[in-house]
Protein backbone atom coordinates (compact mmCIF):
# COMPACT_ATOMS: atom_id res chain seq x y z
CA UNK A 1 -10.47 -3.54 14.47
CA UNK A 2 -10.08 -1.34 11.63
CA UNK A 3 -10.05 -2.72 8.34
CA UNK A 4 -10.67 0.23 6.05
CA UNK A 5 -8.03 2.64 4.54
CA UNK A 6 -9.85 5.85 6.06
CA UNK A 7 -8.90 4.74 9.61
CA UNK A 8 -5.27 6.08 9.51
CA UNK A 9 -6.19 9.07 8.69
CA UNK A 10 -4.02 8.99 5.53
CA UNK A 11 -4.75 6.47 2.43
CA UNK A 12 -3.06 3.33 2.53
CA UNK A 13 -1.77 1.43 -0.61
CA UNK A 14 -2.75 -1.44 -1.70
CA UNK A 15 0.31 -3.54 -0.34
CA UNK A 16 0.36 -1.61 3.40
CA UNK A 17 -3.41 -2.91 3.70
CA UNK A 18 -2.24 -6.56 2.89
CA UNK A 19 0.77 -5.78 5.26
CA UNK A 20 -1.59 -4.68 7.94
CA UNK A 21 -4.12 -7.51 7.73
CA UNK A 22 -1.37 -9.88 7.53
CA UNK A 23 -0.66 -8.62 11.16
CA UNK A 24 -3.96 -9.06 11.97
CA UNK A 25 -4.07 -12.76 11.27
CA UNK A 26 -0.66 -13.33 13.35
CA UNK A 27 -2.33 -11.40 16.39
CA UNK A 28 -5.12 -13.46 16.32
CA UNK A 29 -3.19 -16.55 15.50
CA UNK A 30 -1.26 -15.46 18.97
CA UNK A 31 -4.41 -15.36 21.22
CA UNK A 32 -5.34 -18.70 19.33
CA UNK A 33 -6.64 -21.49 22.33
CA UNK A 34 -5.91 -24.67 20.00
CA UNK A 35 -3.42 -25.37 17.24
CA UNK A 36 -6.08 -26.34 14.23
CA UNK A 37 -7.33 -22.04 14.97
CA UNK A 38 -3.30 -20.96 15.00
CA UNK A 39 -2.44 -23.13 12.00
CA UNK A 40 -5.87 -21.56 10.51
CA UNK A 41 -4.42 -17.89 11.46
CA UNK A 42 -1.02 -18.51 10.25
CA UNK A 43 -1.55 -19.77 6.81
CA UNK A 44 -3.84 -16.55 6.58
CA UNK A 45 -1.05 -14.06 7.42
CA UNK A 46 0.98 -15.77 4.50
CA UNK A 47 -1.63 -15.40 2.24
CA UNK A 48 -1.21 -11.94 3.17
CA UNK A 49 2.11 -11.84 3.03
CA UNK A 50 2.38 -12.51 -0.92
CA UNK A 51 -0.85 -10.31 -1.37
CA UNK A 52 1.32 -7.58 -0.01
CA UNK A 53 4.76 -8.85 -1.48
CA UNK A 54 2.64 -8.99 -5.11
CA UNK A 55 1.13 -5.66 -4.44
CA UNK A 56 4.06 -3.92 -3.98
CA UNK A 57 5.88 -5.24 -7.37
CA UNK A 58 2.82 -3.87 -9.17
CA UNK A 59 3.35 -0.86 -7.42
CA UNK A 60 6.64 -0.25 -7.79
CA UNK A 61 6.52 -1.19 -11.25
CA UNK A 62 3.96 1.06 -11.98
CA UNK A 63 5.85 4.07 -10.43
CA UNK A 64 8.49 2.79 -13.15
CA UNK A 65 6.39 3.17 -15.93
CA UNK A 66 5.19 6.57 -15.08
CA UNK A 67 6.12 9.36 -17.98
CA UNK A 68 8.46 11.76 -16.42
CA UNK A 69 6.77 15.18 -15.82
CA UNK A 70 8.28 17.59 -18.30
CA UNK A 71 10.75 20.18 -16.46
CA UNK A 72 9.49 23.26 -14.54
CA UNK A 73 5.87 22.15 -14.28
CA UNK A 74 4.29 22.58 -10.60
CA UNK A 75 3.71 20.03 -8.34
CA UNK A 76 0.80 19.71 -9.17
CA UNK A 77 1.55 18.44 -12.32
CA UNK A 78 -1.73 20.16 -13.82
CA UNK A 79 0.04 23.41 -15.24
CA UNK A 80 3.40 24.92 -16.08
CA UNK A 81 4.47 28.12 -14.36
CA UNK A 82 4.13 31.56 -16.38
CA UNK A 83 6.97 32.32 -18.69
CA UNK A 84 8.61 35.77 -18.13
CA UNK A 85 7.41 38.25 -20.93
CA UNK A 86 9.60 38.86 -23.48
CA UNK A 87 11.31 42.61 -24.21
C-alpha cells in the first residue's frame, strides 16, 4: 500500500490523505479474523475520520482568508499583464 502523496500522481491535501488512510483502516478492519483486530481497525478509521473532517475546516478556512488577487493579474498570480501604451 501506498501511503505517500507522490503515489497518485497528483498532490494530495492534507484532509484526502486522512480520507484515504481512513479507508485503509476499514479495509483492513474488513479482512480482520477476530473482533479485538476489527474493533482495533475501526476505532482507527475514526480517528481518521476527524483528522480528515479537522483538516478540511482548516483548509477551507484558509482558502477564506486568502487576499483576493487584484483584477487582471495572470494566473499565475506572479505578474500583471502589460498595459497598452499610451498615444
Amino acid at each position: 500500500m501506498c501511503w505517500k502523496r507522490r503515489c497518485r500522481g497528483a498532490a494530495m491535501s492534507k484532509a484526502e490523505e486522512a480520507f484515504s488512510r481512513a479507508a485503509m483502516c476499514a479495509d483492513q478492519a474488513q479482512a480482520a479474523q477476530d473482533e479485538e483486530r476489527r474493533t482495533f481497525f475501526n476505532r482507527l478509521r475514526d480517528s481518521w475520520v476527524r483528522v480528515a473532517n479537522n483538516y478540511q475546516i482548516a483548509e477551507s478556512l484558509a482558502a477564506d482568508a486568502a487576499p483576493p488577487r487584484p483584477a487582471g493579474m495572470i494566473m499565475s498570480g506572479l505578474e500583471a499583464p502589460e498595459a497598452p501604451p499610451e498615444r
